[in-house]
Protein backbone atom coordinates (compact mmCIF):
# COMPACT_ATOMS: atom_id res chain seq x y z
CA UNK A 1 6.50 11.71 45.53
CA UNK A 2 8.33 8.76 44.88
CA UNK A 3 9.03 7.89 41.49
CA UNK A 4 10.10 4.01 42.29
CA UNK A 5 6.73 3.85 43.46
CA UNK A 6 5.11 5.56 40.40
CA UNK A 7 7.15 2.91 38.21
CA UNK A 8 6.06 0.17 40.46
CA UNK A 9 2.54 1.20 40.08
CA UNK A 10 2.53 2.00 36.16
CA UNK A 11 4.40 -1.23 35.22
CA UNK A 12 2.02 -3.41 37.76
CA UNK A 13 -0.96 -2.25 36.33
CA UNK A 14 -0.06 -2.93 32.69
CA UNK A 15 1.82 -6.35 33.11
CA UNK A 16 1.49 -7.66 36.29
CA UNK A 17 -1.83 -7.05 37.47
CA UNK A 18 -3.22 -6.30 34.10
CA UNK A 19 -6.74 -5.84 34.68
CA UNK A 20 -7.93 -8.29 31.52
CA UNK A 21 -5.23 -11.15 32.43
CA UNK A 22 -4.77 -10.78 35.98
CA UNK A 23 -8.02 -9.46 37.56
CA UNK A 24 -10.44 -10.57 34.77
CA UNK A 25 -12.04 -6.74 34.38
CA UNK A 26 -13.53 -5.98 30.59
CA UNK A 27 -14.12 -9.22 29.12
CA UNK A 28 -17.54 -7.92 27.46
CA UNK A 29 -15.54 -5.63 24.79
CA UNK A 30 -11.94 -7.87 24.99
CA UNK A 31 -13.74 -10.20 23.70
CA UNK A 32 -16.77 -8.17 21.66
CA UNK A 33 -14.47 -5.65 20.09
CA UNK A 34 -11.28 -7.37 19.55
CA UNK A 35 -11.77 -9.17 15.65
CA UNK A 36 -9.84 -5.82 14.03
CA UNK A 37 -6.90 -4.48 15.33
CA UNK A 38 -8.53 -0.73 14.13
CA UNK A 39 -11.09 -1.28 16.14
CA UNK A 40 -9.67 -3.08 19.15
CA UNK A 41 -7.02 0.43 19.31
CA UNK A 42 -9.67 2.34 19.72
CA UNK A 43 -11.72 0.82 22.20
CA UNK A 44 -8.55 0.71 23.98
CA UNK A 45 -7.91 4.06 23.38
CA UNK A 46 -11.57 5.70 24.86
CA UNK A 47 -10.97 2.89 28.03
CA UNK A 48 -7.74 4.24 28.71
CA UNK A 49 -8.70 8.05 28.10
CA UNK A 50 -11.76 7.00 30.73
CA UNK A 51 -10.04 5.61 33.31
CA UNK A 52 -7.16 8.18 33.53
CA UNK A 53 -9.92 11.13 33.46
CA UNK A 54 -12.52 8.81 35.97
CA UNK A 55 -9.38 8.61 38.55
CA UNK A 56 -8.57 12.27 38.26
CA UNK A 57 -12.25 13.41 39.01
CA UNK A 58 -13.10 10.59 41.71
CA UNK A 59 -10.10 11.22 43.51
CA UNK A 60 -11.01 14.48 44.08
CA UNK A 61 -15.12 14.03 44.91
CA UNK A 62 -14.19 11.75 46.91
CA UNK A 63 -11.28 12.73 49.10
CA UNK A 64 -13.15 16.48 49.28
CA UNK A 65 -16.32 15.50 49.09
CA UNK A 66 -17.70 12.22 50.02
CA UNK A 67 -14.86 11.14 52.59
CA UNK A 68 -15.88 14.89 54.79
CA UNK A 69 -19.45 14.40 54.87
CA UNK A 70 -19.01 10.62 55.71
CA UNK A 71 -20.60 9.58 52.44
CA UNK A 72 -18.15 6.97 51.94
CA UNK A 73 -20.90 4.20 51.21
CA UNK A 74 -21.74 6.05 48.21
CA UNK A 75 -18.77 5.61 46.58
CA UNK A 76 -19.71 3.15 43.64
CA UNK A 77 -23.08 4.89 42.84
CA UNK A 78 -21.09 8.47 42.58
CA UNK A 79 -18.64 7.22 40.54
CA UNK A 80 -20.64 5.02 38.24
CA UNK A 81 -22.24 8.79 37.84
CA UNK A 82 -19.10 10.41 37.03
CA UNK A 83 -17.81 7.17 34.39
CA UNK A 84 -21.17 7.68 32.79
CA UNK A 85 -21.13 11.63 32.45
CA UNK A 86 -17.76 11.07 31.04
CA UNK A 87 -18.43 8.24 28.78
CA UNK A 88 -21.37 10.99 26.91
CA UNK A 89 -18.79 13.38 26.67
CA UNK A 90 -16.38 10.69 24.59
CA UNK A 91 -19.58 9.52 22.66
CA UNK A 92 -20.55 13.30 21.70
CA UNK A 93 -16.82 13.77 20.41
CA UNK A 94 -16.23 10.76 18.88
CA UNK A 95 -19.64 10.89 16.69
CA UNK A 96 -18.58 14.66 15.79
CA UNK A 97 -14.71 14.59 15.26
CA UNK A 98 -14.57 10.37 14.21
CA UNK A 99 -18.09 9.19 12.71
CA UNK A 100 -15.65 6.12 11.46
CA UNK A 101 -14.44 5.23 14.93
CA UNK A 102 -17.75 5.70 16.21
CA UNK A 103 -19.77 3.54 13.98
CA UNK A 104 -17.24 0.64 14.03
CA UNK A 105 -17.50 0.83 17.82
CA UNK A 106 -21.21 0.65 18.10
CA UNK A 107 -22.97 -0.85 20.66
CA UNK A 108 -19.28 -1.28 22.50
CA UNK A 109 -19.19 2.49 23.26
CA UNK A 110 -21.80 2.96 25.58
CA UNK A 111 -20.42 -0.14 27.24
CA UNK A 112 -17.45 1.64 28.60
CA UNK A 113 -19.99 3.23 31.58
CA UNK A 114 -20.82 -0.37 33.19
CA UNK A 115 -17.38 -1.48 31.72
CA UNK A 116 -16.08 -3.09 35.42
CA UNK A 117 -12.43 -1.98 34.46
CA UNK A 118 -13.09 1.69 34.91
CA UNK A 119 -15.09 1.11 37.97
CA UNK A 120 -12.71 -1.27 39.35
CA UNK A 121 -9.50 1.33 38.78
CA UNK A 122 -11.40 3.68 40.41
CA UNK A 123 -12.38 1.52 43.40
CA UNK A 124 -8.97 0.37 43.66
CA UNK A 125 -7.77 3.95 43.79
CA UNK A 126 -9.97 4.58 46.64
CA UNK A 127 -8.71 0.73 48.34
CA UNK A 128 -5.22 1.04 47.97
CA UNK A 129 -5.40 4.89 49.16
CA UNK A 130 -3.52 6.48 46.81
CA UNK A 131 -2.99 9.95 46.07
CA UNK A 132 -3.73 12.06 42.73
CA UNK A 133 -1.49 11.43 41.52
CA UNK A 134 -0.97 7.89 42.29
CA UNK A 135 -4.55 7.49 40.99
CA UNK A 136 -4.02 9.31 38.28
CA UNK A 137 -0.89 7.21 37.03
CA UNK A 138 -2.71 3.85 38.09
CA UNK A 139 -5.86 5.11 35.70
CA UNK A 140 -3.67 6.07 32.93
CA UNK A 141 -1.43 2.69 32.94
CA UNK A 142 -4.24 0.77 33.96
CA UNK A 143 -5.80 1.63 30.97
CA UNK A 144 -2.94 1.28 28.79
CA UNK A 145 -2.64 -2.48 29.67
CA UNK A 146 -6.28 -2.84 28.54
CA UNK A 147 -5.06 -1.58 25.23
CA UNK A 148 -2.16 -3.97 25.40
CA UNK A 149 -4.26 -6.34 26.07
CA UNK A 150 -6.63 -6.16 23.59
CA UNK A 151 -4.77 -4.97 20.81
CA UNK A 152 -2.34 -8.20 21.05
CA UNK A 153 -5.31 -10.04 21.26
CA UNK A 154 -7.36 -8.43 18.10
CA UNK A 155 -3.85 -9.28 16.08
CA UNK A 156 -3.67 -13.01 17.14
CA UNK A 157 -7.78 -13.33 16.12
CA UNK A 158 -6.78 -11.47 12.87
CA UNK A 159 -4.46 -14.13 12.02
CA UNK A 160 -6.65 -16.67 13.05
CA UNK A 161 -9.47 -16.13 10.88
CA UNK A 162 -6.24 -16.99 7.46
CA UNK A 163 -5.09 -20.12 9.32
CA UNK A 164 -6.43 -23.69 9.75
CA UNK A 165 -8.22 -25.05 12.75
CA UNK A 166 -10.22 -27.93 13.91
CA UNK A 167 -14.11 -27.63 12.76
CA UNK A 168 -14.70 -27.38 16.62
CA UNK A 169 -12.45 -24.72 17.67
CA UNK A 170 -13.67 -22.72 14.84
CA UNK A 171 -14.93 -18.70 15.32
CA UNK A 172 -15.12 -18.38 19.62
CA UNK A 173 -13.59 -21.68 21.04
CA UNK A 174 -10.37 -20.89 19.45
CA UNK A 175 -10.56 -17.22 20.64
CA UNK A 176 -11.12 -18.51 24.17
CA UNK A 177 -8.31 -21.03 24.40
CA UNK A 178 -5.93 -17.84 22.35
CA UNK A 179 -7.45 -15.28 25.23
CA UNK A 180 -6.08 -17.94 28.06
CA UNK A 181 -2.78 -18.75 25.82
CA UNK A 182 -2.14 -15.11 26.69
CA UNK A 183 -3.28 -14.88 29.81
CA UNK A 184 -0.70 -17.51 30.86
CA UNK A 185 1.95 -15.28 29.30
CA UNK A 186 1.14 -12.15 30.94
CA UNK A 187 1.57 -14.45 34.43
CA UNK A 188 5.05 -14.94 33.74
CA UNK A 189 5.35 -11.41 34.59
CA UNK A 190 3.84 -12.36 38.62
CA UNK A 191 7.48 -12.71 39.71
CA UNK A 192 8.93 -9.43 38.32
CA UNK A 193 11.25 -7.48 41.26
CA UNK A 194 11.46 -4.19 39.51
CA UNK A 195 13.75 -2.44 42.30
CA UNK A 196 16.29 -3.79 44.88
């Protein structure tokens, strides 16, 4: 195992290739859950949690599984499956062990199964053919740079809702034009050589 190639994959999936900014994966709760900063962390928090655990268990299914029996075109229904088994699971906890974080989340929650970021890190897992833990480390940073992403984001609308805009880019205009203000930024990061 490489670890150049661990770095290269954990700092690509948060900055470069960030799958809000870069590959435009998640906009239903970057843009639903992000008007606290409490509750943007959080979100961020189950996505990331969901996409590290969905690429340890697809990895698995389908490298022993579905790649054997040449089941390989039912990749996106089995793990759709698996991202909604474990989204129940997060749901269960979080309504038992944080009925604050889960009532401030609301409808967003359940979003996380057809939430196209988990499905897409799991896909690319399977694309790029990496290994466990390649997947693993791509799921985990992957979902970290959604939690960048939106928590930067939830700040910046926090701020906005004190300061003074025009009557037209009041509430979701100015939200859109501060989502692509930092969408630019995280492109400055396209030209990063991280190793000789």
């Amino acid at each position: 195992m490489d670890w150049k190639n661990l770095i290269t994959i954990a700092l690509g999936a948060i900055l470069i290739n960030n799958f809000i900014f870069s590959q435009f994966l998640g906009i239903c709760p970057f843009m639903g859950v992000s008007k606290s900063t409490d509750t943007a962390s959080g979100m961020g928090l189950a996505v990331t949690f969901v996409m590290g655990l969905a690429s340890a268990v697809c990895w698995p299914i389908n490298h022993f599984v579905l790649e054997p029996a040449g089941l390989v075109f039912m990749q996106t229904i089995v793990y759709i499956l698996v991202i909604a088994s474990l989204v129940q699971f997060i749901e269960m906890f979080l309504q038992k062990s944080m009925p604050s974080l889960y009532t401030a989340l609301g409808v967003y929650l359940p979003l996380i199964t057809t939430n196209c970021a988990v499905l897409g890190v799991v896909l690319q897992n399977t694309q790029n053919t990496y290994g466990f833990v390649e997947s693993v480390v791509y799921g985990v940073t992957g979902g970290l740079g959604f939690l960048l992403a939106i928590y930067l984001f939830a700040a910046v609308r926090e701020k906005l809702e004190y300061s003074e805009c025009p009557k037209a880019f009041e509430g979701f205009p100015i939200a859109l034009v501060t989502a692509g203000l930092l969408a630019l930024s995280f492109g400055g990061f396209s030209g990063l050589k991280l190793f000789g």
